[in-house]
Every structure is written in structure tokens, then in C-alpha cells.
Protein backbone atom coordinates (compact mmCIF):
# COMPACT_ATOMS: atom_id res chain seq x y z
CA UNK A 1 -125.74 -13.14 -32.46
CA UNK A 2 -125.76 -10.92 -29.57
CA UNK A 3 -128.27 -8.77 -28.13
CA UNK A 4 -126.06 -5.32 -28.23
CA UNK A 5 -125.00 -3.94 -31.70
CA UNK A 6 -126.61 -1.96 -34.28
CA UNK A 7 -128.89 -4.13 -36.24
CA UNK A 8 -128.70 -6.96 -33.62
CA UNK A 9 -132.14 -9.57 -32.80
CA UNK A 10 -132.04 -12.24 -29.52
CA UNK A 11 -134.11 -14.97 -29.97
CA UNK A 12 -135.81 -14.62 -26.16
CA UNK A 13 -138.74 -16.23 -24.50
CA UNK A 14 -142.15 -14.24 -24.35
CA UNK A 15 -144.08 -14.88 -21.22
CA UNK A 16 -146.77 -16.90 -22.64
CA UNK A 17 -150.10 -16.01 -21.89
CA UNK A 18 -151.02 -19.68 -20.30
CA UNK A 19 -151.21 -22.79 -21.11
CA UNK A 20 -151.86 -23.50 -24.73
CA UNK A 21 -154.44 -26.47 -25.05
CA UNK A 22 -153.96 -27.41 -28.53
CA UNK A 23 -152.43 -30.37 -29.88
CA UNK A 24 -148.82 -30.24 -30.52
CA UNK A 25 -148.58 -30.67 -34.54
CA UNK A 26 -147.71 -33.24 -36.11
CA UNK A 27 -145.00 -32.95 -39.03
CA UNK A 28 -146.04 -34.62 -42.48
CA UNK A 29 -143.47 -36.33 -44.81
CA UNK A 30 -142.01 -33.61 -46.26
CA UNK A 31 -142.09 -31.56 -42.78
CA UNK A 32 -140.14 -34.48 -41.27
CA UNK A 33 -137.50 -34.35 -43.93
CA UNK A 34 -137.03 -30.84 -42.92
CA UNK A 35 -137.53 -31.66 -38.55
CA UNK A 36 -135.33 -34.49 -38.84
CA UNK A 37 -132.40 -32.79 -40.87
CA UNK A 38 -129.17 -33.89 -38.60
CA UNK A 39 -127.67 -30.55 -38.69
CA UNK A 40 -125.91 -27.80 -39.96
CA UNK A 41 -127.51 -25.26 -42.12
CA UNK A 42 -130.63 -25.92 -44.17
CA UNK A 43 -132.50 -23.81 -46.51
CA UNK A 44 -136.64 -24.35 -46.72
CA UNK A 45 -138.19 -23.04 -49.89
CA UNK A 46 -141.69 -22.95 -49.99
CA UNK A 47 -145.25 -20.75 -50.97
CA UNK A 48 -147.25 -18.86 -48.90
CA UNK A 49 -149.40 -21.46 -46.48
CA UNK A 50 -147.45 -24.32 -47.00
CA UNK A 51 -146.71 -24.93 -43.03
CA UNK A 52 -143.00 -23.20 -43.02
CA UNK A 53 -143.59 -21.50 -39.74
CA UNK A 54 -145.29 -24.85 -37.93
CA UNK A 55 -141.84 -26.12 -39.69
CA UNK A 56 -139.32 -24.18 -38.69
CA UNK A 57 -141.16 -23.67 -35.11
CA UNK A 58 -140.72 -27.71 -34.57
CA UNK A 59 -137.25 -27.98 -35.66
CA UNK A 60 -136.16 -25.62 -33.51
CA UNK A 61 -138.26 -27.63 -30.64
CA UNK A 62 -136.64 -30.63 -31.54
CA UNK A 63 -133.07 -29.58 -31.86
CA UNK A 64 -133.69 -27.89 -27.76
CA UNK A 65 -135.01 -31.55 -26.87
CA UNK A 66 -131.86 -33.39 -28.56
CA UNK A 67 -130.08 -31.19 -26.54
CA UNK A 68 -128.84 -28.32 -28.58
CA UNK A 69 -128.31 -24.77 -26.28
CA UNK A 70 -131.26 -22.82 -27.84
CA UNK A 71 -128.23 -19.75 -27.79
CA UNK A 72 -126.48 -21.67 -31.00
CA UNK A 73 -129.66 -21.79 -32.91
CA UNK A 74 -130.12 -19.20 -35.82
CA UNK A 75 -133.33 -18.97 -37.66
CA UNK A 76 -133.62 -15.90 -40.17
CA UNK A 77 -137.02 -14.28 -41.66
CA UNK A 78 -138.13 -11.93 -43.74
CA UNK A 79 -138.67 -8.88 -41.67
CA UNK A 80 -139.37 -7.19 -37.87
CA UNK A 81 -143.25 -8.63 -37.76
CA UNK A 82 -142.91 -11.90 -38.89
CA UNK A 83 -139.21 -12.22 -36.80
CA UNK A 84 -141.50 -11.63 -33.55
CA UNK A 85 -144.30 -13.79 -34.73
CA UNK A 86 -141.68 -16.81 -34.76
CA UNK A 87 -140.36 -15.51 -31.98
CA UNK A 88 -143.57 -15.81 -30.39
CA UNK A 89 -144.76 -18.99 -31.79
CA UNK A 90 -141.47 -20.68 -30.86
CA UNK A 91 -141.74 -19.73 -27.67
CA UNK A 92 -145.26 -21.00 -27.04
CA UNK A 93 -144.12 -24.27 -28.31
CA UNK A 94 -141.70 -24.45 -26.03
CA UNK A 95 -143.64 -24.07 -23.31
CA UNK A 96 -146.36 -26.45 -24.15
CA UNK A 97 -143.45 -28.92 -24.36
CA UNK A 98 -142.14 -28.13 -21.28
CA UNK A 99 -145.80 -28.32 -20.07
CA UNK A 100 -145.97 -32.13 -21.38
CA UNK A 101 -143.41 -33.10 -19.63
């Protein structure tokens, strides 16, 4: 998706406030399934506070450190708020992984 165009979102990097002590999450079983899918488009079903966010936010982290160009990667939401509260989280993610390294 580009950035020009009616009715057009960019996934780009927010300048994170600084570093981000906590502990990078760890995915449980059914989180894993989800992290460890090898590709190609995926739907996630789930209730309010089951962990689809801390989901979605480390597949997308582990598909950029596999390799994949964080351009080709698509991840839809429900509306404007919680697009730039993924947005956000993904980025800080990022960066504590980059951080890590």
C-alpha cells in the first residue's frame, strides 16, 4: 500500500521515546502457532484480551528478523486508533530488538 491515495495508511516507524526496559514477550503455544506460521496470509480470531496485539506485534518482528522487507508486510485492524496503537507498539518492538542486538 502506498502512502499517497485517498484512504491510504504506511506502516512507518515512530521515534520511540527511549529505550524500553521490559522483557521482550514470550509467545505461548497457541501464540507460536500463529508467530511461526511460514507465510502467506493468516487470519487470527480471537476475544477481547486474549494477547492478539502482543501476537500480531511479534510476528511481524519475526518475519523483519527472517528477513522479510517490513514494506511487503500488511497487517489490517479495526479502525484509525487501534491502527496507530499497532503502529506504535510494533515499532517499539522493533527497536528494543534492534537494541538487543
Amino acid at each position: 500500500m502506498g502512502g499517497s491515495g485517498v484512504g491510504g495508511y504506511r506502516l512507518v516507524r515512530a521515534d520511540p521515546s527511549g529505550p524500553d526496559d521490559r522483557a521482550l514477550p514470550v509467545p505461548d503455544a497457541s501464540q507460536r502457532v500463529v508467530v511461526e506460521h511460514p507465510g502467506g496470509p493468516l487470519l487470527v480470531l480471537a476475544g477481547p484480551g486474549t494477547g492478539k496485539t502482543t501476537t500480531v506485534v511479534e510476528t511481524v518482528a519475526e518475519r523483519i528478523r527472517l528477513g522479510t522487507d517490513p514494506e511487503r508486510v500488511l497487517v489490517l485492524t479495526f479502525g484509525r486508533r487501534a491502527a496507530v496503537r499497532l503502529r506504535d507498539a510494533m515499532a517499539a518492538r522493533l527497536a528494543r530488538a534492534a537494541a538487543a542486538t
